[in-house]
C-alpha atoms as a PDB file:
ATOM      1  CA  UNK A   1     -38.595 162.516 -49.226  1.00  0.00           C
ATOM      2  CA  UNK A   2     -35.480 159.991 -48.388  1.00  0.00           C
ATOM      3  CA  UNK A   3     -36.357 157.079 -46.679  1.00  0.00           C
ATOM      4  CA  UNK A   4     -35.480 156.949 -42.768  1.00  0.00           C
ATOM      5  CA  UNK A   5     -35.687 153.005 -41.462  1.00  0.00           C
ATOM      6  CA  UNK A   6     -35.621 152.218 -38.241  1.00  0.00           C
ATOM      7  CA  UNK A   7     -34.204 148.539 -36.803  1.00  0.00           C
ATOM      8  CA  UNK A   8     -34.895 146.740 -33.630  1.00  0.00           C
ATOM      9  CA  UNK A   9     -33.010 144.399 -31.219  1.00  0.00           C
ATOM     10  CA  UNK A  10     -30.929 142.108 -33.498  1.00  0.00           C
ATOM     11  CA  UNK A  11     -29.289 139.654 -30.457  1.00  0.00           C
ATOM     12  CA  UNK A  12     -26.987 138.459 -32.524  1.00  0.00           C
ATOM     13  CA  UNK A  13     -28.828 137.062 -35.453  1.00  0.00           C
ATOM     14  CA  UNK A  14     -26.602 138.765 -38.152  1.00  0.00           C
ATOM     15  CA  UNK A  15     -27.876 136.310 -41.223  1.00  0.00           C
ATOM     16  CA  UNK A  16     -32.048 137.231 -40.281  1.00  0.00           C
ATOM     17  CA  UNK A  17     -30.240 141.198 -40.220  1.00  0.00           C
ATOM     18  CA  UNK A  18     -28.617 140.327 -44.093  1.00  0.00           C
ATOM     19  CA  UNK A  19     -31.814 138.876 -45.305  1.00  0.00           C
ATOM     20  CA  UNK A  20     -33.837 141.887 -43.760  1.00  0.00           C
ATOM     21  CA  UNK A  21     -31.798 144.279 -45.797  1.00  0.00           C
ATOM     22  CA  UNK A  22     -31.831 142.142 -48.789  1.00  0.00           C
ATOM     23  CA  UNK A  23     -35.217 142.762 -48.796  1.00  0.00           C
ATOM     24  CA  UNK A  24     -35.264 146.397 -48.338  1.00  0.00           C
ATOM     25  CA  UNK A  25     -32.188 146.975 -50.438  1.00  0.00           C
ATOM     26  CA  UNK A  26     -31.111 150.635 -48.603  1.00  0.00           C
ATOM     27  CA  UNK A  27     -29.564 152.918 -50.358  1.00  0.00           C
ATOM     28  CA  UNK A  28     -26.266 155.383 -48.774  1.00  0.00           C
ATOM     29  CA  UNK A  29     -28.624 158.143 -48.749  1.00  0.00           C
ATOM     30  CA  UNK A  30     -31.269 156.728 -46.521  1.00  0.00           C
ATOM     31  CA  UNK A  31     -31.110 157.038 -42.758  1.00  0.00           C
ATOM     32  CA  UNK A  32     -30.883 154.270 -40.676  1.00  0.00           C
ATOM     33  CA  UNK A  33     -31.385 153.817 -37.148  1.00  0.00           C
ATOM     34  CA  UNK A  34     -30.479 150.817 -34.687  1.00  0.00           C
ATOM     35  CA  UNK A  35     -32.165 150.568 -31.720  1.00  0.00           C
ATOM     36  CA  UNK A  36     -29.679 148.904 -30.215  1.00  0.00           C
ATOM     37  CA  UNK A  37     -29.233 145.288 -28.686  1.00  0.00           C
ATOM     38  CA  UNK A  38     -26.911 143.856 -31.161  1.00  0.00           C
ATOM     39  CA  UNK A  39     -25.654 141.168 -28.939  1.00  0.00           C
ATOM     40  CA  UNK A  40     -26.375 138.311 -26.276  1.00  0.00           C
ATOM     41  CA  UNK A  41     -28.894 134.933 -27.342  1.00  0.00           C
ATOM     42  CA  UNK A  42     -28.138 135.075 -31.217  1.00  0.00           C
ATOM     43  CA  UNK A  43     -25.404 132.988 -32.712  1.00  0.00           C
ATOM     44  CA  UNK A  44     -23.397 135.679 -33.898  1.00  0.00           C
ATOM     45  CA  UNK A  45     -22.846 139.182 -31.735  1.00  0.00           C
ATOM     46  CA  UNK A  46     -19.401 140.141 -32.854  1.00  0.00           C
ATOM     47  CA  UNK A  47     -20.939 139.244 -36.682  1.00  0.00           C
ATOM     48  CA  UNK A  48     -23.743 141.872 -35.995  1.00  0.00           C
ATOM     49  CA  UNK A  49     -21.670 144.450 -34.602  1.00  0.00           C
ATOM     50  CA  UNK A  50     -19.558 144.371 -38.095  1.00  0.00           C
ATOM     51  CA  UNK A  51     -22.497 144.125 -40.031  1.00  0.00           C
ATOM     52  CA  UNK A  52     -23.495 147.494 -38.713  1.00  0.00           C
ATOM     53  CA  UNK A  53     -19.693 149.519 -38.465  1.00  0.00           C
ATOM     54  CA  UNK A  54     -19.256 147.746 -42.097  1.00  0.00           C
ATOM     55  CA  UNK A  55     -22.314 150.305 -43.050  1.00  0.00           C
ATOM     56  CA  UNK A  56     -20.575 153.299 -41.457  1.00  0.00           C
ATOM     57  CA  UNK A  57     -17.690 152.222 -43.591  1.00  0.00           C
ATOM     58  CA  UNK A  58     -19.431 152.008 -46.835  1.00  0.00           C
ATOM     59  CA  UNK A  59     -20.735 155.459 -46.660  1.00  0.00           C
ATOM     60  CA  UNK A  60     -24.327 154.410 -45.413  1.00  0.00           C
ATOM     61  CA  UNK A  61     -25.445 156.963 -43.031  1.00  0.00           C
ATOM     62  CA  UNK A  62     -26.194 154.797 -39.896  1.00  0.00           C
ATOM     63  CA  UNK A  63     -27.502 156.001 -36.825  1.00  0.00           C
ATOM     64  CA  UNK A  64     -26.437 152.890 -34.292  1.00  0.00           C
ATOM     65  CA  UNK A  65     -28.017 153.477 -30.297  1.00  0.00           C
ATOM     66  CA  UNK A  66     -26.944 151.972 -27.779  1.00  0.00           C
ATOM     67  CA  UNK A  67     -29.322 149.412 -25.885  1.00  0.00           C
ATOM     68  CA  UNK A  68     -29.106 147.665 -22.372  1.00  0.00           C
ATOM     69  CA  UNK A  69     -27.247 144.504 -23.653  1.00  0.00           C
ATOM     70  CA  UNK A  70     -24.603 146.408 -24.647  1.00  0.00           C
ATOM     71  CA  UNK A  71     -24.088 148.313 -21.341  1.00  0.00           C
ATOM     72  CA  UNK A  72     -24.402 144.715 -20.125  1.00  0.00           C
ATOM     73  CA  UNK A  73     -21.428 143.380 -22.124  1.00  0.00           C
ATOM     74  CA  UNK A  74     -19.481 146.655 -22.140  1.00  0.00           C
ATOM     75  CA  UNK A  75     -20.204 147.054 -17.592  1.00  0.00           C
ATOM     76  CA  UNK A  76     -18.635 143.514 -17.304  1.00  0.00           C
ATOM     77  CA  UNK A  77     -15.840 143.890 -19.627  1.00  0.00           C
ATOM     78  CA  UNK A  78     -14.630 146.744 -17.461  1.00  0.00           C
ATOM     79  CA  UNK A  79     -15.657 144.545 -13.926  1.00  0.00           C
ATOM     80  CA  UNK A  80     -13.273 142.066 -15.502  1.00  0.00           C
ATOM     81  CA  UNK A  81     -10.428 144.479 -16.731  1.00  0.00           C
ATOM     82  CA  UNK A  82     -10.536 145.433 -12.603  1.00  0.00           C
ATOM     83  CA  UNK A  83     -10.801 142.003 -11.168  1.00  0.00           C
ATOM     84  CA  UNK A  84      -7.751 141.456  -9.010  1.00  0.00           C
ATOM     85  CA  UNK A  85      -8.575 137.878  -8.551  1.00  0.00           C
ATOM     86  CA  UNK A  86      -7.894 136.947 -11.890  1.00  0.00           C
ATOM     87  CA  UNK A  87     -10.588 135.708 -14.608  1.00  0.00           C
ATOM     88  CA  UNK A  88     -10.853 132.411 -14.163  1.00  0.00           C
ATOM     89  CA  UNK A  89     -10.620 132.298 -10.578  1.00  0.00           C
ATOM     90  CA  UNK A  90     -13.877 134.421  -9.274  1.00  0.00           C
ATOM     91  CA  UNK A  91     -16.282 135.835 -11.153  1.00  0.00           C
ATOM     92  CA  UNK A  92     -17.291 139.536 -11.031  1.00  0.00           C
ATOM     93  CA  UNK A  93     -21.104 139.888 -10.619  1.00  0.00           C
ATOM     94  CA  UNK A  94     -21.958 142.176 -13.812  1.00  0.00           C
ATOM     95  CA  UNK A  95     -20.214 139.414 -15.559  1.00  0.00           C
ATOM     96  CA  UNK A  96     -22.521 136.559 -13.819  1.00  0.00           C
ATOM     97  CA  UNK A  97     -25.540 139.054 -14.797  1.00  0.00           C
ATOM     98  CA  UNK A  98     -24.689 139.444 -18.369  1.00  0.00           C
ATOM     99  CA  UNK A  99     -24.134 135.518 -18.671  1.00  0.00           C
ATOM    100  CA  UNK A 100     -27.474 134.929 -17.883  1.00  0.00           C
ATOM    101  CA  UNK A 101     -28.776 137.316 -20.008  1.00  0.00           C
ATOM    102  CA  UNK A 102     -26.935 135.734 -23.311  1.00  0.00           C
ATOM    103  CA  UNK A 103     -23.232 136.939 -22.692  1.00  0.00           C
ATOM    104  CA  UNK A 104     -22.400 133.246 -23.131  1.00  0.00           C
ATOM    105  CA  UNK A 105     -22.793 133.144 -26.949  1.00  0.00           C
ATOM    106  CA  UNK A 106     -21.804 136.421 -27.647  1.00  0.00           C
ATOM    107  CA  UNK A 107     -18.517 135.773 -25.629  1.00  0.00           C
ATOM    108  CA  UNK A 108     -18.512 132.827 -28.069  1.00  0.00           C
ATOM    109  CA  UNK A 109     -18.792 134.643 -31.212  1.00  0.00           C
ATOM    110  CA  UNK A 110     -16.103 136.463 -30.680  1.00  0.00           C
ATOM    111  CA  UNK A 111     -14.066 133.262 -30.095  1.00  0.00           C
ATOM    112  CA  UNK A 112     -12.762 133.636 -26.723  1.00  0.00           C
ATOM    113  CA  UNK A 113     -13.582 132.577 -22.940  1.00  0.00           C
ATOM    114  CA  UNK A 114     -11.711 135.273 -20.719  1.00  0.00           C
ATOM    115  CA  UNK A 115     -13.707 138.492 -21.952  1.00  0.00           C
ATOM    116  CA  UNK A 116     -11.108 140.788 -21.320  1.00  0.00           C
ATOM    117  CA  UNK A 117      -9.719 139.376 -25.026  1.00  0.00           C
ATOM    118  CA  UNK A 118     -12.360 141.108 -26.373  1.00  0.00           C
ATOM    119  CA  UNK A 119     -10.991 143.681 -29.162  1.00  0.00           C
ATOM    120  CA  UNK A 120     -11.399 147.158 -27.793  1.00  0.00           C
ATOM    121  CA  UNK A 121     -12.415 148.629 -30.396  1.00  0.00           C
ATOM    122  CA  UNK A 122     -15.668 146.783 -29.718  1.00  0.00           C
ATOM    123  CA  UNK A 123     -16.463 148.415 -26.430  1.00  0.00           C
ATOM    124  CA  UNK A 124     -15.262 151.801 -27.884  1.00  0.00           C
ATOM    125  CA  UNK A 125     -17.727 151.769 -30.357  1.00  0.00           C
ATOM    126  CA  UNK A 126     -20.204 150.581 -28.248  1.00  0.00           C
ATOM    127  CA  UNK A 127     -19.268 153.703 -26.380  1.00  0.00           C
ATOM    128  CA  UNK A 128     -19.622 155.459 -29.455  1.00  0.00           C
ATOM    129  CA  UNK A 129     -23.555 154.505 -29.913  1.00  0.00           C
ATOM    130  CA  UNK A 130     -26.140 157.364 -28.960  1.00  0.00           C
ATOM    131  CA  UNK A 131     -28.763 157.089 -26.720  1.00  0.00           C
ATOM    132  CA  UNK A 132     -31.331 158.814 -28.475  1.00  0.00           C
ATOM    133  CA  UNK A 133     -32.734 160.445 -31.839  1.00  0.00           C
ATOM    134  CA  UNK A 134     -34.959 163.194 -32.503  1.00  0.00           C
ATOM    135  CA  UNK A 135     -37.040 163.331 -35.678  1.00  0.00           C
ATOM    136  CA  UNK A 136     -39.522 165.695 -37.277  1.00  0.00           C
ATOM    137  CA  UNK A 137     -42.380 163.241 -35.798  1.00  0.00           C
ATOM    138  CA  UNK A 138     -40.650 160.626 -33.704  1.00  0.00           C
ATOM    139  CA  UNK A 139     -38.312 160.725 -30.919  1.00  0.00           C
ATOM    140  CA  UNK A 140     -36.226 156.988 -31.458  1.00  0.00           C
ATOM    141  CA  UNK A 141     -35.026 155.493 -28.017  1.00  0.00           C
ATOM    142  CA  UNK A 142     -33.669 151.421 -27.094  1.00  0.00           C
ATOM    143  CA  UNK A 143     -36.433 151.411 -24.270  1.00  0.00           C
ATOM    144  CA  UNK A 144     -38.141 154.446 -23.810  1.00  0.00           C
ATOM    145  CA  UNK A 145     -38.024 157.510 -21.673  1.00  0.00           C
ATOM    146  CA  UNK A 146     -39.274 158.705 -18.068  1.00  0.00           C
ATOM    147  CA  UNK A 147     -41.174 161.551 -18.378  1.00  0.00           C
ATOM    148  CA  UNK A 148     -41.338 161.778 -14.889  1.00  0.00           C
ATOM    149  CA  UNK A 149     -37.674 163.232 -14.884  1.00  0.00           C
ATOM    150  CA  UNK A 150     -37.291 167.119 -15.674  1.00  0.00           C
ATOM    151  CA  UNK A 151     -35.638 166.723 -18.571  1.00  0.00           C
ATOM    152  CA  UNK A 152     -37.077 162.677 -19.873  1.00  0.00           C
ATOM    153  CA  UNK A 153     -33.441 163.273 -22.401  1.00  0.00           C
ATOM    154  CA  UNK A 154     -31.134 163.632 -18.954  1.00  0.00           C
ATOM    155  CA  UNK A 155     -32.148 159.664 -17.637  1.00  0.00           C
ATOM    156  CA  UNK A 156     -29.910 157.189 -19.755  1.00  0.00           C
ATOM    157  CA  UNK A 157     -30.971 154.265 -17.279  1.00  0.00           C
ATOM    158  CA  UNK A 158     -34.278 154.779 -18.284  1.00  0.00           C
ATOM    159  CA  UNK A 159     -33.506 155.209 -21.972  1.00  0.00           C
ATOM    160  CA  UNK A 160     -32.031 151.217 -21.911  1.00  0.00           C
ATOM    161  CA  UNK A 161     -33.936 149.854 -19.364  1.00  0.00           C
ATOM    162  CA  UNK A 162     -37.603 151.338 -19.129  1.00  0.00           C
ATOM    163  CA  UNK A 163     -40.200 148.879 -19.271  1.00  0.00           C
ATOM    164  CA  UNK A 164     -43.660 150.151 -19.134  1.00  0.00           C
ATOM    165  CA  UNK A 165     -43.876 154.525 -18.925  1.00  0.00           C
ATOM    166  CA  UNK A 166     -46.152 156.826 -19.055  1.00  0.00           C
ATOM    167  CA  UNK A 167     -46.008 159.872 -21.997  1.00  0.00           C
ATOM    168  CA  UNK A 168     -46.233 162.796 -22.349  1.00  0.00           C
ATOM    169  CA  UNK A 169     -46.101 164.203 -25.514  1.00  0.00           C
ATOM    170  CA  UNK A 170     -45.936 167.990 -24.912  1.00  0.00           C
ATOM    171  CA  UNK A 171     -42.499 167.500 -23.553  1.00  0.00           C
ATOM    172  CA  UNK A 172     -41.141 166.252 -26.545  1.00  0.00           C
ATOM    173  CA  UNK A 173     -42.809 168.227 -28.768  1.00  0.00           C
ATOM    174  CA  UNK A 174     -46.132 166.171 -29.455  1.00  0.00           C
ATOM    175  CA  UNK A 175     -44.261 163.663 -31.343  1.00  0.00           C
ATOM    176  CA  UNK A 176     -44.617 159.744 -31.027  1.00  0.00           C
ATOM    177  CA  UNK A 177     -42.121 157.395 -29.219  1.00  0.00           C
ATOM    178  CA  UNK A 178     -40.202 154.409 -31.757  1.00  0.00           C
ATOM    179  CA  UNK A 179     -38.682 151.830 -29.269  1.00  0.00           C
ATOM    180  CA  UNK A 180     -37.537 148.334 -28.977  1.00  0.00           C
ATOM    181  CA  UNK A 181     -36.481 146.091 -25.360  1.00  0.00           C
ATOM    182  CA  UNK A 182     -39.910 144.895 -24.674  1.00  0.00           C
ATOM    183  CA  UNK A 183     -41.312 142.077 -27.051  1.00  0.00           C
ATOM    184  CA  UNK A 184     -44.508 142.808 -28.558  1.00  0.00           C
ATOM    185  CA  UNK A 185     -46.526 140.246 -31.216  1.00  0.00           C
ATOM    186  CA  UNK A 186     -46.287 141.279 -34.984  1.00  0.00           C
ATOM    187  CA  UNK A 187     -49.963 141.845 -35.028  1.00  0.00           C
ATOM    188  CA  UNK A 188     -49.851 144.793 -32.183  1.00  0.00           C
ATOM    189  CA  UNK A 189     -47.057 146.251 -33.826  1.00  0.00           C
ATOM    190  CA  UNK A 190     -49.106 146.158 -37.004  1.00  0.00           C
ATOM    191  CA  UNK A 191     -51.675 148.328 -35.163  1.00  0.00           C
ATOM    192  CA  UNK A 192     -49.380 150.479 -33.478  1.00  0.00           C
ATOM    193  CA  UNK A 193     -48.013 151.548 -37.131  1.00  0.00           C
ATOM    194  CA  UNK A 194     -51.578 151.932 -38.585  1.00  0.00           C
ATOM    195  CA  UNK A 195     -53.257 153.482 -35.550  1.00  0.00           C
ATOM    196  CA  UNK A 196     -53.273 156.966 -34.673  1.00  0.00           C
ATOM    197  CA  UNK A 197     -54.460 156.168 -31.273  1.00  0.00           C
ATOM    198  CA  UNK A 198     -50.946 155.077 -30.077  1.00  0.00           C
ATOM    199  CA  UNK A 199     -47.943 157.610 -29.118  1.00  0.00           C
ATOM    200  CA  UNK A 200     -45.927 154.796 -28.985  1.00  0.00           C
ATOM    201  CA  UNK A 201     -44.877 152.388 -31.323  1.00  0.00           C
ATOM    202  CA  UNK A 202     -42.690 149.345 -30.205  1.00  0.00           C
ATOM    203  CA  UNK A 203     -40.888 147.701 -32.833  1.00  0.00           C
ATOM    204  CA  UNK A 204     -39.612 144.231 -30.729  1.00  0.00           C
ATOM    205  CA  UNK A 205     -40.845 140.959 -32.277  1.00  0.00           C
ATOM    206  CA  UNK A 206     -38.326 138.578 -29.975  1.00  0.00           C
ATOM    207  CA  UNK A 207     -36.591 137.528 -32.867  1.00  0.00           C
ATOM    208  CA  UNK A 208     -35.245 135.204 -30.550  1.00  0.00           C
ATOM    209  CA  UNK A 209     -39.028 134.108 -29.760  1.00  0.00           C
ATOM    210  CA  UNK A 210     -39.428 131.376 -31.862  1.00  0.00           C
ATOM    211  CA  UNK A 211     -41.812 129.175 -29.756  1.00  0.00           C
ATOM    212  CA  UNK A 212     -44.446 131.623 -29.562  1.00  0.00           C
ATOM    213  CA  UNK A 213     -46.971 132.472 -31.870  1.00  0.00           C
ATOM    214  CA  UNK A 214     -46.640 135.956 -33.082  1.00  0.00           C
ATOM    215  CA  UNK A 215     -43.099 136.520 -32.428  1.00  0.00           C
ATOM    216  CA  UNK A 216     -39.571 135.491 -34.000  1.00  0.00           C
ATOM    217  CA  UNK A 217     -39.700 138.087 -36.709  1.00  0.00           C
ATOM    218  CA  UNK A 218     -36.556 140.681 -36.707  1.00  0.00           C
ATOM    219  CA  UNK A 219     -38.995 144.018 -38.254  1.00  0.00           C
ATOM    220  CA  UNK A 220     -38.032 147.064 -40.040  1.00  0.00           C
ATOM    221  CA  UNK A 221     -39.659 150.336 -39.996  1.00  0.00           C
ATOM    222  CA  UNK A 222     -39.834 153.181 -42.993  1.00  0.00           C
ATOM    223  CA  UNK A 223     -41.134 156.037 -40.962  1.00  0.00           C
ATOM    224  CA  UNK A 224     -41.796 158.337 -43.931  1.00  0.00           C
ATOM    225  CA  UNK A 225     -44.598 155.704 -45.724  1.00  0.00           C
ATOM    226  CA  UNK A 226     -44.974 153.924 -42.685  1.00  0.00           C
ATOM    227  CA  UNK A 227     -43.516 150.536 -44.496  1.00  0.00           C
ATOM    228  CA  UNK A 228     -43.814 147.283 -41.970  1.00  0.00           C
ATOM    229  CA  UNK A 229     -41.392 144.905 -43.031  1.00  0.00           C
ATOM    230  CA  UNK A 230     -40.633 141.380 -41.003  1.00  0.00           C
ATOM    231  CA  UNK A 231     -37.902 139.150 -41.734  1.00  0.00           C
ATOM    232  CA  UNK A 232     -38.481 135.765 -39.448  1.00  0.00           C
ATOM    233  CA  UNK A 233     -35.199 133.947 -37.889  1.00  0.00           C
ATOM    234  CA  UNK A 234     -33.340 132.049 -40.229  1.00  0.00           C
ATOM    235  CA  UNK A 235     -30.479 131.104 -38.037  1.00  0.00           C
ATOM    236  CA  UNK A 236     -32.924 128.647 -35.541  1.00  0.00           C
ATOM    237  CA  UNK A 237     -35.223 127.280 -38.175  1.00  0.00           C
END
């Protein structure tokens, strides 16, 4: 059966990402998801978008999703494209938001101040990124989905910005959940894997988290052998 392995919120930290798959060593024929968040509090967004469209390039078949960071950068990219007032003379809100949520070093890794020098083709293939994934067992989502809604696959919001959600399985065809956005410790996520008592299974270890015990591990997930692998962040050792 070929391998299918499935990658949390990166934020940046494109050398933790290298290691990760030096360890795994994928090969072009297995699948492999991103859940999404490349960017925002790591050292190196614009590094970790490459990383990933250099796979697609290669011939690695990469399934990249699109999380909320990214609607964050890619919202206030187009607030800035339409701000009459001029960049440096009033900020627009959804570009105040994102710099509190980490915009400040990714606008740095990609070695400009006025956002709006951004290369395109970053936001259009950020555009590009799916929201969702279905599997033979999983359904693979950046935050989750409201089963509240008709149709849980119609609600996008929900997709990148759920937090906590109720689920149920018979609408997705009694299959488990594989998500990222919320941090969860390494040892939960451990259980989650192992467990059959879980329809969920978050794969966030805040590998941005480094001050708390449990967390700061970027983790990788083989879905067919149910493989756990953790890298920890090498960039703020």
């Amino acid at each position: 059966m070929m391998k299918t392995w499935i990658f949390p919120d990166i934020h940046g930290y494109r050398k933790t990402l290298e290691s990760l798959f030096d360890q795994i060593k994928p090969s072009k024929e297995e699948h492999l998801i991103f859940l999404g968040d490349y960017v925002d509090r790591g050292p190196d967004s614009k590094g970790t978008i490459d990383f990933v469209r250099n796979l697609q390039d290669e011939g690695y078949h990469v399934t990249p999703l699109i999380g909320n960071h990214e609607q964050y950068l890619a919202e206030a990219y187009y607030e800035s494209l339409n701000n009459k007032h001029g960049f440096f003379s009033k900020k627009p809100p959804k570009f105040k938001a994102w710099m509190g949520q980490g915009g400040k070093e990714a606008l740095r890794s990609f070695g400009v101040k006025d956002m709006r020098k951004i290369p395109r083709e970053y936001i259009d293939w950020i555009e590009s990124c799916k929201y969702y994934v279905e599997l033979d067992d999983y359904v693979v989502v950046h935050a989750g989905l409201n089963f509240y809604a008709d149709d849980p696959f119609e609600d996008k919001h929900s997709m990148l910005w759920i937090k906590e959600f109720d689920i149920f399985p018979e609408m997705i065809g009694n299959r488990k959940i594989i998500h990222g956005h919320t941090p969860v410790n390494h040892e939960f996520i451990a259980e989650m894997v192992e467990s059959d008592r879980y329809n969920f299974i978050d794969l966030d270890n805040g590998v941005y988290m480094l001050n708390r015990q449990g967390y700061g591990n970027l983790m990788a997930f083989e879905v067919s052998s149910k493989q756990l692998v953790a890298q920890p962040n090498l960039e703020n050792e």
